[in-house]
C-alpha atoms as a PDB file:
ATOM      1  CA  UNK A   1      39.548  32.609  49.521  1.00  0.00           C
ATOM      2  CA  UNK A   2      38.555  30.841  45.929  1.00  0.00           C
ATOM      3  CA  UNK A   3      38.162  34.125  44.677  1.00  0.00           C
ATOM      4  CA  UNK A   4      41.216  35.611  46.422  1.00  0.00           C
ATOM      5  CA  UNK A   5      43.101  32.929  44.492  1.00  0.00           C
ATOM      6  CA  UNK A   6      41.074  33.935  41.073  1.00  0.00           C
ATOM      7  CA  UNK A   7      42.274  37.892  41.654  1.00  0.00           C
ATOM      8  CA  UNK A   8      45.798  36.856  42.161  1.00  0.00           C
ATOM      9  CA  UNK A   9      45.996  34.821  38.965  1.00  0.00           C
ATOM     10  CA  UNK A  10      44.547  37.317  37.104  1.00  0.00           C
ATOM     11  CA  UNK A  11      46.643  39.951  38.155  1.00  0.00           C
ATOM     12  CA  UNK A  12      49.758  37.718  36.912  1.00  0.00           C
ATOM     13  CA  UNK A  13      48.177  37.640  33.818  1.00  0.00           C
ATOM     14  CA  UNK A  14      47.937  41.577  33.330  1.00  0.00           C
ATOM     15  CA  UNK A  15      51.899  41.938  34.575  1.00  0.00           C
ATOM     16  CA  UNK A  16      53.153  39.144  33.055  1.00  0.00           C
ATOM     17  CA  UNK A  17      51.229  39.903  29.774  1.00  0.00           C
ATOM     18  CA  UNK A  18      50.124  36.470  29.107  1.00  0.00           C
ATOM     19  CA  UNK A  19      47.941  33.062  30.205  1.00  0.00           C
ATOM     20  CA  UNK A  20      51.752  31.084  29.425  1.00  0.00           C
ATOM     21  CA  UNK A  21      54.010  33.793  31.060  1.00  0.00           C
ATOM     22  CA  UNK A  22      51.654  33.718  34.616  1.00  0.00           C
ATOM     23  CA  UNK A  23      51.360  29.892  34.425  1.00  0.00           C
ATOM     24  CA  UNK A  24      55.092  29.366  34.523  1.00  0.00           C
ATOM     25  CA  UNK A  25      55.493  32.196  37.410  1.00  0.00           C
ATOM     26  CA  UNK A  26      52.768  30.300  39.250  1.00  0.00           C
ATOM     27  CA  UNK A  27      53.850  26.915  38.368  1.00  0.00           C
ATOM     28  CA  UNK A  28      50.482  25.647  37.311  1.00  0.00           C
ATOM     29  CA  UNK A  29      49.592  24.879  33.380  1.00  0.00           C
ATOM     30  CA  UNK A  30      48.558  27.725  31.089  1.00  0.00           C
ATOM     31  CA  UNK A  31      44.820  25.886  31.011  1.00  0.00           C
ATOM     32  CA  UNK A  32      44.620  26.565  34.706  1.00  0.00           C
ATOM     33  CA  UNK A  33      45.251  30.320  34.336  1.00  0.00           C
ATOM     34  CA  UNK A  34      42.839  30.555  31.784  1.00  0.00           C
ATOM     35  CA  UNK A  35      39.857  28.831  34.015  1.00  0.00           C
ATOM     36  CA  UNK A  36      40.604  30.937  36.486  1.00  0.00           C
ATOM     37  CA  UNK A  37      40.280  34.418  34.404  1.00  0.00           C
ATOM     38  CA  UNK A  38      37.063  32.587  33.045  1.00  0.00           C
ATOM     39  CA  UNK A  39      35.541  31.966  36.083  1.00  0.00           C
ATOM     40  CA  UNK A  40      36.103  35.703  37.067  1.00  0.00           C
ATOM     41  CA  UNK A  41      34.417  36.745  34.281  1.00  0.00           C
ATOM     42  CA  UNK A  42      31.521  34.796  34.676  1.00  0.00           C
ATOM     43  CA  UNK A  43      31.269  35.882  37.892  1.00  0.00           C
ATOM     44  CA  UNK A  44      31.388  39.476  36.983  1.00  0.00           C
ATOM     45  CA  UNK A  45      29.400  39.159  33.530  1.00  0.00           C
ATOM     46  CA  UNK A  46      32.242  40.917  31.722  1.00  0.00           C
ATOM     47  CA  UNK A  47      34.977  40.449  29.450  1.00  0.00           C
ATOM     48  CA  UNK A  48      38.057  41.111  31.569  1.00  0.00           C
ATOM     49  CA  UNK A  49      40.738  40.136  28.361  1.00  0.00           C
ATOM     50  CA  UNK A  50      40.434  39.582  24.590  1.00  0.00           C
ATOM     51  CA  UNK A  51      42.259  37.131  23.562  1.00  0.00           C
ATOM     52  CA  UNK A  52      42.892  35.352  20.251  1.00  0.00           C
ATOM     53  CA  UNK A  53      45.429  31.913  19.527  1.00  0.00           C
ATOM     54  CA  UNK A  54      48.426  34.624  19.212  1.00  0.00           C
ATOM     55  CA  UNK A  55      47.670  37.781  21.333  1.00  0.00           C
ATOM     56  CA  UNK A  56      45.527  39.532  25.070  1.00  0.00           C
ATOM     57  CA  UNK A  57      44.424  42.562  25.890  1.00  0.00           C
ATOM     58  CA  UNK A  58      43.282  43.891  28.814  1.00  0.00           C
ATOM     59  CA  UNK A  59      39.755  45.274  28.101  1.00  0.00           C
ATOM     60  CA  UNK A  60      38.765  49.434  30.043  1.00  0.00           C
ATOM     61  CA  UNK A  61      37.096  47.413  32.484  1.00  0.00           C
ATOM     62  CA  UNK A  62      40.118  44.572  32.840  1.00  0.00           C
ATOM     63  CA  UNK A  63      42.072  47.365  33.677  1.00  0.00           C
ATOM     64  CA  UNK A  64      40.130  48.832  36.553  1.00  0.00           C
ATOM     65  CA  UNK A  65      39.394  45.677  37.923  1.00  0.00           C
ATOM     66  CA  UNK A  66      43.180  44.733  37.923  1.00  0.00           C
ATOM     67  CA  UNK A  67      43.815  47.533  39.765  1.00  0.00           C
ATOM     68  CA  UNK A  68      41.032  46.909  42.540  1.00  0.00           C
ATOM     69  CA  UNK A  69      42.593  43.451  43.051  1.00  0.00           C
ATOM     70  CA  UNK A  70      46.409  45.015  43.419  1.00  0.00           C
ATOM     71  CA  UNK A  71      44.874  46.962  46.025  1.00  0.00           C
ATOM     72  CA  UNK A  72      42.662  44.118  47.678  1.00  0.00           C
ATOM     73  CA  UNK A  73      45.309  42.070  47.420  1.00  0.00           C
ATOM     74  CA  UNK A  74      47.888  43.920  49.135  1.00  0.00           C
ATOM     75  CA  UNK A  75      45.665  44.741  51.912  1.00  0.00           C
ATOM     76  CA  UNK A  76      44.930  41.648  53.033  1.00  0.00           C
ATOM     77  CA  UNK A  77      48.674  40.258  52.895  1.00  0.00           C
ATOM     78  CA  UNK A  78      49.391  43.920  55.005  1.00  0.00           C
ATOM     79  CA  UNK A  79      46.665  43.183  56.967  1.00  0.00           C
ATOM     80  CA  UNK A  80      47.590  39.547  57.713  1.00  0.00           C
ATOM     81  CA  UNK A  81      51.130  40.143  58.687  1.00  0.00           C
ATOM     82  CA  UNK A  82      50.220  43.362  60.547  1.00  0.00           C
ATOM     83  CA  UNK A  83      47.384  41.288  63.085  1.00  0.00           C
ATOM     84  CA  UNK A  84      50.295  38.046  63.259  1.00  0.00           C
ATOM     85  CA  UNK A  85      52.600  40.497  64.347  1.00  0.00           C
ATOM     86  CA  UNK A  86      50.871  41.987  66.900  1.00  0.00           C
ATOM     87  CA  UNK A  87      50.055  39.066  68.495  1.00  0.00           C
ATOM     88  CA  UNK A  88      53.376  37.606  69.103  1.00  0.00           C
ATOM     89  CA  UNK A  89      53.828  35.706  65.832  1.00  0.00           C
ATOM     90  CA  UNK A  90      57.170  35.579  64.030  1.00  0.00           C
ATOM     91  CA  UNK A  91      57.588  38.179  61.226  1.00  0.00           C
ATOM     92  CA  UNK A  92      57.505  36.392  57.946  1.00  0.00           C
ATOM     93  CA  UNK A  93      56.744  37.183  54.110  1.00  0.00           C
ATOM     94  CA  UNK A  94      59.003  37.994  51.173  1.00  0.00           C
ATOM     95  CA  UNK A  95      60.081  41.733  50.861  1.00  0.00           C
ATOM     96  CA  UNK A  96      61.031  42.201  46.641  1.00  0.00           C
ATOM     97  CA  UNK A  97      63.802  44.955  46.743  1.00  0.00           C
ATOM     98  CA  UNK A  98      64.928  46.766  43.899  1.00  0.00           C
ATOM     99  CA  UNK A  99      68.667  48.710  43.920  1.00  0.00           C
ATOM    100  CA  UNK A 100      71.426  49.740  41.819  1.00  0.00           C
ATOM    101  CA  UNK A 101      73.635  46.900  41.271  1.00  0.00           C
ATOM    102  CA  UNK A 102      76.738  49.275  42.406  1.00  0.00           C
ATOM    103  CA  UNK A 103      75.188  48.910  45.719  1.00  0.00           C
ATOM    104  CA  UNK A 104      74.388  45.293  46.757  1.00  0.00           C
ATOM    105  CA  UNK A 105      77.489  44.596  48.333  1.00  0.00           C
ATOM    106  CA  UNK A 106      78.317  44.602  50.601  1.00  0.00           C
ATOM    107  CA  UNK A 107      75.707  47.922  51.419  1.00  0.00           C
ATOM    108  CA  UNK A 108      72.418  45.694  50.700  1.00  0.00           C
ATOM    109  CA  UNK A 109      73.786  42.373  51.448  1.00  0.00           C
ATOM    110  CA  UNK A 110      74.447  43.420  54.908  1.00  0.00           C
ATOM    111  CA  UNK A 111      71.223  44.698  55.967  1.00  0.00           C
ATOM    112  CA  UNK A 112      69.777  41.585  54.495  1.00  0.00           C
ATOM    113  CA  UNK A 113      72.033  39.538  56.638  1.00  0.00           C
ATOM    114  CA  UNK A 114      71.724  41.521  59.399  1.00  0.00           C
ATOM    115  CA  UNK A 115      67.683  41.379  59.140  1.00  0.00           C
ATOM    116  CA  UNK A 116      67.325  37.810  58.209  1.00  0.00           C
ATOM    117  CA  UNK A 117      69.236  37.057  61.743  1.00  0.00           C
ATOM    118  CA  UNK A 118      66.891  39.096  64.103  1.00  0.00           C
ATOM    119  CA  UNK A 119      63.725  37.794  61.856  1.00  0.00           C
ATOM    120  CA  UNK A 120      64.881  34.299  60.062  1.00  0.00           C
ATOM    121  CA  UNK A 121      61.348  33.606  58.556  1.00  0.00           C
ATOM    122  CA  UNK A 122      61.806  36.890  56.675  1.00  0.00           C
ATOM    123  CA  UNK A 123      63.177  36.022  52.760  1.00  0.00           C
ATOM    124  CA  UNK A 124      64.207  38.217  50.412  1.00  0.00           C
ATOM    125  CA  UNK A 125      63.658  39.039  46.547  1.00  0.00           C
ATOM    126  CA  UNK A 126      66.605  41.546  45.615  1.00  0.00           C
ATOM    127  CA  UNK A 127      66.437  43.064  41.937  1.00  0.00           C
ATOM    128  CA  UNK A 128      69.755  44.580  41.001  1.00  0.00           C
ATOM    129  CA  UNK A 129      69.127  47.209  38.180  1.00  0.00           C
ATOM    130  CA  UNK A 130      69.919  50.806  37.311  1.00  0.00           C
ATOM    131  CA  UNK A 131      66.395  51.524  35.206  1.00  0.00           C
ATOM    132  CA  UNK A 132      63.758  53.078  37.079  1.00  0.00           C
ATOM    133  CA  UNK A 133      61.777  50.646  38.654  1.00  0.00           C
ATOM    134  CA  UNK A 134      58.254  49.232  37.126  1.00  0.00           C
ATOM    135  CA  UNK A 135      56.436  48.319  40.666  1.00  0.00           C
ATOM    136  CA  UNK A 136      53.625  47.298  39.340  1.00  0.00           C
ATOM    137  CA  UNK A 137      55.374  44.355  36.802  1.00  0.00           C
ATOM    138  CA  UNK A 138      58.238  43.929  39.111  1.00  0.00           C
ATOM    139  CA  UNK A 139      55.657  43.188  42.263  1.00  0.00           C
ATOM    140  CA  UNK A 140      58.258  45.447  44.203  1.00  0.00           C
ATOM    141  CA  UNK A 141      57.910  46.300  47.966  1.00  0.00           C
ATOM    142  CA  UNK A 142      60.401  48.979  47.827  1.00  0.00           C
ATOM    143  CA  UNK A 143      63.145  50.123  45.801  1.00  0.00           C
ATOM    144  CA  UNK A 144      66.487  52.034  46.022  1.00  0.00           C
ATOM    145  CA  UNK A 145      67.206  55.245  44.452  1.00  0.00           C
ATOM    146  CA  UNK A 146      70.552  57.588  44.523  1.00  0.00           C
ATOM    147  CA  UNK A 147      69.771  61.446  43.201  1.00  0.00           C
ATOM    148  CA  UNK A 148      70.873  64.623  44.010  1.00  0.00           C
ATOM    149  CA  UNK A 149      67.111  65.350  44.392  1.00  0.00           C
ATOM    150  CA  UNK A 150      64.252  63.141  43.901  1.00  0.00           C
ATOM    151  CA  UNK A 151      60.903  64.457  42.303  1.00  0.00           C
ATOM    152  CA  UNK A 152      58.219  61.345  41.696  1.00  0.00           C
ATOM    153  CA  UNK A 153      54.931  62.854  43.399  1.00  0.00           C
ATOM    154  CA  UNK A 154      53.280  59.117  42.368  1.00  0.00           C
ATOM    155  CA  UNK A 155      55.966  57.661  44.907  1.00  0.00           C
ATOM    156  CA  UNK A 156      56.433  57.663  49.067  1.00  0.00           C
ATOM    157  CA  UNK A 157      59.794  59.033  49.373  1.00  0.00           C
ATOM    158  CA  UNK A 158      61.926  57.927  52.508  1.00  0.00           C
ATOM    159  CA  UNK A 159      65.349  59.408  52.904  1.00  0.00           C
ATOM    160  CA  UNK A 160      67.881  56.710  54.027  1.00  0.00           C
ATOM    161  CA  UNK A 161      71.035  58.423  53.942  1.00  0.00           C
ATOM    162  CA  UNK A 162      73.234  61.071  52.506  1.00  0.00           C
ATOM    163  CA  UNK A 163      76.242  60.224  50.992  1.00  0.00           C
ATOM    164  CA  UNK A 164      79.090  62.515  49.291  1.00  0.00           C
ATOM    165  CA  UNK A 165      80.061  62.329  45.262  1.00  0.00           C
ATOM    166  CA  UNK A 166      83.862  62.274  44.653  1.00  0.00           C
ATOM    167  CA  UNK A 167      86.263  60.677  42.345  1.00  0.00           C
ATOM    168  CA  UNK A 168      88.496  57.484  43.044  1.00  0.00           C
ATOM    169  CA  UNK A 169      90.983  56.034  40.904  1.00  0.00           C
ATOM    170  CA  UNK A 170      93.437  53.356  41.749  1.00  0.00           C
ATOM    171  CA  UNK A 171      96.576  53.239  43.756  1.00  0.00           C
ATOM    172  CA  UNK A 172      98.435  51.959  40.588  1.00  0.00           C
ATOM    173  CA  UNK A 173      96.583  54.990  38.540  1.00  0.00           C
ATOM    174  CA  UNK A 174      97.572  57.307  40.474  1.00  0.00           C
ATOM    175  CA  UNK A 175     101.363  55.949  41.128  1.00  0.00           C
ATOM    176  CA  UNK A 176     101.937  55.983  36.843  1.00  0.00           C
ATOM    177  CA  UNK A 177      99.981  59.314  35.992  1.00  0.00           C
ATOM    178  CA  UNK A 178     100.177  61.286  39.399  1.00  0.00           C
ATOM    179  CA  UNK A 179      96.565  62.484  41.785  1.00  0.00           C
ATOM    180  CA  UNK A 180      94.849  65.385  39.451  1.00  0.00           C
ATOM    181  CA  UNK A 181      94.128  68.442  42.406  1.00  0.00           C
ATOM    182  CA  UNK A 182      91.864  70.763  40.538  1.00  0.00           C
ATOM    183  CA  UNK A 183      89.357  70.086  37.968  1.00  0.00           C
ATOM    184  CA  UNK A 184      91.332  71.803  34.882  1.00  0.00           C
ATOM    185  CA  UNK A 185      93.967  68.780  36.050  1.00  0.00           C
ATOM    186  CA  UNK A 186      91.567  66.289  34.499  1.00  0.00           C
ATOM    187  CA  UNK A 187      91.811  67.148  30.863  1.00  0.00           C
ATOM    188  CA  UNK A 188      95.452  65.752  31.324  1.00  0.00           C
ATOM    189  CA  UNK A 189      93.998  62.021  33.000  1.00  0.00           C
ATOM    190  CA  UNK A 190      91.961  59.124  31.298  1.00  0.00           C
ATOM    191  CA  UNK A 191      88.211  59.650  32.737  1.00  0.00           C
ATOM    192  CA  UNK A 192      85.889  57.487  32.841  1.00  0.00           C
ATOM    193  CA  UNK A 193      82.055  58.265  32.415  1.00  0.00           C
ATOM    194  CA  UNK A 194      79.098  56.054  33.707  1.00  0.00           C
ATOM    195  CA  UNK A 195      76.759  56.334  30.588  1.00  0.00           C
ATOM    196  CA  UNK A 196      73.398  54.969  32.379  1.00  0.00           C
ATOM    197  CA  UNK A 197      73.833  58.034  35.269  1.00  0.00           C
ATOM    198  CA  UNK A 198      70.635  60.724  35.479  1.00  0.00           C
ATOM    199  CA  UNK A 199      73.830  62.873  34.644  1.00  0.00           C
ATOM    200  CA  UNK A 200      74.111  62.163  30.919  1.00  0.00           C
ATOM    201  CA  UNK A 201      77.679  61.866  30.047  1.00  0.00           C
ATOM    202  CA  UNK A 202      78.384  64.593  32.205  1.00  0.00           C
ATOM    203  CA  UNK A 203      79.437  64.907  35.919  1.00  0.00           C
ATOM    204  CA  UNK A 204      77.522  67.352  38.119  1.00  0.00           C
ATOM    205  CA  UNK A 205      79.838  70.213  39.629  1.00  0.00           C
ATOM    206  CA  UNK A 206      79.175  73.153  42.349  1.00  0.00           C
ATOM    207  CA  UNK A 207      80.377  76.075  41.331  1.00  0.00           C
ATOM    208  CA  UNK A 208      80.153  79.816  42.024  1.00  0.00           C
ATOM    209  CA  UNK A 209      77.709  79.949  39.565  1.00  0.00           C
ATOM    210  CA  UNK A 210      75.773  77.104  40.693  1.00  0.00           C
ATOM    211  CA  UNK A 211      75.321  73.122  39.358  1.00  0.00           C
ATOM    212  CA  UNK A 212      77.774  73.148  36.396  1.00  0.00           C
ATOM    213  CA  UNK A 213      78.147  70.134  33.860  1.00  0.00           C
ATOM    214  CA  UNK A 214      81.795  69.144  33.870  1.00  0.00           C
ATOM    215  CA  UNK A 215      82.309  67.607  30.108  1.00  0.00           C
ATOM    216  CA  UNK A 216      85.572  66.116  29.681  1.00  0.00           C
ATOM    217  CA  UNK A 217      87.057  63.555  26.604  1.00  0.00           C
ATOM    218  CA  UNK A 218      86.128  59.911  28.153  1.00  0.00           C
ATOM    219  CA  UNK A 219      88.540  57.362  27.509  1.00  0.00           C
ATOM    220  CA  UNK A 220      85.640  54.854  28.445  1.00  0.00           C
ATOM    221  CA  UNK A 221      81.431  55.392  29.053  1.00  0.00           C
ATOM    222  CA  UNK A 222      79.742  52.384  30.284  1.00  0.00           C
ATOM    223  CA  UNK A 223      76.105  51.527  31.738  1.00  0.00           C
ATOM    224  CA  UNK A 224      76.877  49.064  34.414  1.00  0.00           C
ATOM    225  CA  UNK A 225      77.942  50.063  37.811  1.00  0.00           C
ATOM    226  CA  UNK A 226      80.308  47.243  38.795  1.00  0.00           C
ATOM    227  CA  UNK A 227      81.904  46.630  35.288  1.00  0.00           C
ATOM    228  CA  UNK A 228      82.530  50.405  36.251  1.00  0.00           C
ATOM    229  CA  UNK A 229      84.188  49.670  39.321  1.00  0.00           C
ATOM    230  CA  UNK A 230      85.902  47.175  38.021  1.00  0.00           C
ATOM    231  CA  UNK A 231      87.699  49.455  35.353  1.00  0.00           C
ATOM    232  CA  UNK A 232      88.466  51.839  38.304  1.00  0.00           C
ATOM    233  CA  UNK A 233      90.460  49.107  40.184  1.00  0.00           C
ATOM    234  CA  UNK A 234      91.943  47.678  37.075  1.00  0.00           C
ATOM    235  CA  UNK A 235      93.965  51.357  36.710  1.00  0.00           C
ATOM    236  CA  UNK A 236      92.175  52.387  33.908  1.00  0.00           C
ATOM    237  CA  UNK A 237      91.194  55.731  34.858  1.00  0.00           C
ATOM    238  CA  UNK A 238      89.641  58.218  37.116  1.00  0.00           C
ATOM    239  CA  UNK A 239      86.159  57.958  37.925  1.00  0.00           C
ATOM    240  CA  UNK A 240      83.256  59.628  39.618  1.00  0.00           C
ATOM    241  CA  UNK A 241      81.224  57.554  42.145  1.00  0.00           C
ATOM    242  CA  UNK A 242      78.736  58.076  45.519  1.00  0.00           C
ATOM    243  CA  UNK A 243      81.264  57.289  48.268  1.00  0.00           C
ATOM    244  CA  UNK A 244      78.478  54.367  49.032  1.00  0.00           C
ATOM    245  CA  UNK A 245      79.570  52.690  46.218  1.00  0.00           C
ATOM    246  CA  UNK A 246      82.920  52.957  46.679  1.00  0.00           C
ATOM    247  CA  UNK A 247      83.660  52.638  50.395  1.00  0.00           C
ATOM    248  CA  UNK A 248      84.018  48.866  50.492  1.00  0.00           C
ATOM    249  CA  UNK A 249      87.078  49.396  47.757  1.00  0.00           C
ATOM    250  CA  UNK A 250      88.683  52.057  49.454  1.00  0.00           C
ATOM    251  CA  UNK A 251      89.056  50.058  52.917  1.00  0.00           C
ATOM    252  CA  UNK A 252      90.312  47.031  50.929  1.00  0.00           C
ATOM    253  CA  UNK A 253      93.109  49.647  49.756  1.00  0.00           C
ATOM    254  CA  UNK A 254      91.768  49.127  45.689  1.00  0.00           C
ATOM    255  CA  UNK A 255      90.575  52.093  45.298  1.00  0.00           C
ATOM    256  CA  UNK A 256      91.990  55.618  46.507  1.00  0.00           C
ATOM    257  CA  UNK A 257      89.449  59.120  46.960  1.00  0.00           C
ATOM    258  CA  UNK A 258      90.915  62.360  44.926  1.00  0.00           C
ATOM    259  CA  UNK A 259      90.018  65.580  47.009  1.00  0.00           C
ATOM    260  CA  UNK A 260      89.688  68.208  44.316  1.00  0.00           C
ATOM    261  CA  UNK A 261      89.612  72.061  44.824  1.00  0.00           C
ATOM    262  CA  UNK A 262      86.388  71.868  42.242  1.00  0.00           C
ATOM    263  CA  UNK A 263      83.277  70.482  44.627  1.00  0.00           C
ATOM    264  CA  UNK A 264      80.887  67.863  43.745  1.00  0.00           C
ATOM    265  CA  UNK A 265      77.254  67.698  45.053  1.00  0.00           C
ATOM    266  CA  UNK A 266      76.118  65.225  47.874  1.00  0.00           C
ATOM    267  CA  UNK A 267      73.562  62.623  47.119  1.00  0.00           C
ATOM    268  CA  UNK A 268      70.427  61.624  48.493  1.00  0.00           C
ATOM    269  CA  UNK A 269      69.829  57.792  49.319  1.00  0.00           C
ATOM    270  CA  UNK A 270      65.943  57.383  48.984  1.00  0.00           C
ATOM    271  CA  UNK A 271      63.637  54.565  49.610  1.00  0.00           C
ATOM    272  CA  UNK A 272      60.799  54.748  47.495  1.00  0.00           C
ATOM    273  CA  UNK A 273      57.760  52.498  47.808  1.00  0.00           C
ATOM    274  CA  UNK A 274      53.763  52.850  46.185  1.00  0.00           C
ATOM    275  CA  UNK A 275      51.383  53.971  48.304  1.00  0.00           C
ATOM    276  CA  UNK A 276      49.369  50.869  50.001  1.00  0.00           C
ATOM    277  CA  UNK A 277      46.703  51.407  52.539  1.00  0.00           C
ATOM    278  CA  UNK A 278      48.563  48.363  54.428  1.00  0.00           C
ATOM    279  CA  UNK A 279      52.356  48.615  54.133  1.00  0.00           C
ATOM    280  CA  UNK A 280      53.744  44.888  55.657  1.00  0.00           C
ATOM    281  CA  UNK A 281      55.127  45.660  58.981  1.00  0.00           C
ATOM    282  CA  UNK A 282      58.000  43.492  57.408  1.00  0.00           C
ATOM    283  CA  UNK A 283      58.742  46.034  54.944  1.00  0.00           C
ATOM    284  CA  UNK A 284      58.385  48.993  57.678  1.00  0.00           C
ATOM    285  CA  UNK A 285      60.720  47.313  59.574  1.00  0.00           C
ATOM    286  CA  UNK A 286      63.240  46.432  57.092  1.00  0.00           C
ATOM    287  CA  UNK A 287      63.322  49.980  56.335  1.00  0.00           C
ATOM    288  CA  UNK A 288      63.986  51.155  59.508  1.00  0.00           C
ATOM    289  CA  UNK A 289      66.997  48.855  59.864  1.00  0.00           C
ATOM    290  CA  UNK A 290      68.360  49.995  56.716  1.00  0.00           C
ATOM    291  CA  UNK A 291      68.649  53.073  57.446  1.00  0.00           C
ATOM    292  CA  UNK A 292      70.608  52.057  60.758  1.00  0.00           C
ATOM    293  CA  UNK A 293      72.698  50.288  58.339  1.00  0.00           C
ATOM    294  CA  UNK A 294      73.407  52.883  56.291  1.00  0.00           C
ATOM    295  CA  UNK A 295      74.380  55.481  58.937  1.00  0.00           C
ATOM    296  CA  UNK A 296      76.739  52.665  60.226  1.00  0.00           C
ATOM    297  CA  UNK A 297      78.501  52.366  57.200  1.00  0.00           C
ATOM    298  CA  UNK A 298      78.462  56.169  56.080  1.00  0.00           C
ATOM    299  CA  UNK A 299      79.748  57.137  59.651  1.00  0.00           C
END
């Protein structure tokens, strides 16, 4: 178990990127970390990190064994909830989650809810971020992707949901500059983009011809998915948005959808998780009932 401990602290150290960064994240002194990764190597007979007074790095062989303990690691946490499980014990463990921020509430939130009151030992780590997600820094169990299609062969790919892609502005928009009804209507509305989208500062439209981009003159482009919504609400323009992300401020009457004669693609709601020779029955679980969720919502 001594050495389990060693392999965990060392692995902090390669994510984190440093002896001070790993000893705050573990709450133990930066002196600590370093016997630890000392110990290892003695043990092994190898340098695992250079370091110097300013800067590490992770030596060839650091590397491979940093990715032996990953795996070692999350085998025997998989393998200790799996056999506690299966014996009658309550579920328990943190599941890290990452998602678009668009989609936390009340979506995410939810599920979480809803899971934590079937399984209250269960706690949760939810990231909220619209980068692709880093699982091996990040320490993620699973993460939350929207695409139209999803290519990442290095990834398990788990389909939660499909959703539809449509525009929404606000009741007050639409009362001042009228509802556009065909796409050559929007050159005459303020549009707003969502600059961090896999769609560039374009929106995605079917055509005839196939997938068309649909340029138009933005009044505003932003990266952040709620500052987005917000805008939408405020009246400040149309906008295009997964009807996930939008559903909670249509029912609250803040947000109204425009049915165009142009059609926009559906999109995919993926789970997508690293493959582990022991996936937590926690996480298996919590997948499942997310996807319940989702067809609940999306209904």
């Amino acid at each position: 178990m001594d050495k389990l401990k060693k392999m965990t602290v060392f692995a902090r150290v390669v994510e984190l990127g440093s002896f001070a960064a790993a000893a705050e994240d573990l709450n133990v002194s930066p002196a600590i970390i370093g016997r630890h990764v000392a110990d290892l190597e003695a043990m092994l007979d190898l340098r695992l990190i250079s370091r110097t007074t300013r800067s590490m790095e992770v030596t060839e062989a650091g590397t491979r064994y940093y990715h032996g303990c990953k795996a070692t690691l999350e085998q025997v946490d998989a393998l200790e909830q799996d056999v506690v499980a299966q014996e009658g014990g309550l579920l328990s463990g943190v599941i890290r989650v990452a998602a678009p921020e668009g989609i936390g509430t009340p979506l995410l939130l939810d599920a979480v809810q809803s899971f934590q009151a079937l399984h209250p030992e269960v706690l949760f780590d939810l990231v909220f971020e619209n980068e692709q997600t880093d699982f091996i820094s990040s320490r993620v169990d699973l993460a939350i992707r929207l695409a139209i299609k999803l290519d990442d062969s290095s990834l398990l790919v788990s389909k939660l949901a499909q959703t539809s892609l449509g525009l929404f502005a606000s009741p007050s928009y639409l009362r001042a500059y009228g509802t556009p009804t065909t796409v050559a209507d929007l050159d005459q509305h303020c549009c707003l983009v969502f600059g961090a989208s896999r769609f560039g500062d374009s929106w995605p439209l079917v055509t005839n011809k196939g997938m068309q981009k649909l340029r138009l003159p933005w009044k505003l482009v932003m990266n952040q998915t709620n500052t987005y919504r917000e805008a939408l609400v405020r009246g400040l323009g149309v906008g295009l948005l997964p009807e996930i992300m939008a559903i909670d401020l249509v029912e609250a009457d803040q947000l109204e959808p425009i049915n165009l004669t142009g059609q926009f693609p559906d999109v995919g709601v993926f789970a997508v998780y690293p493959e582990k020779a022991f996936q937590p029955r926690r996480v298996g679980l919590f997948l499942d009932h997310l996807r319940q969720q989702m067809k609940q919502h999306l209904a």
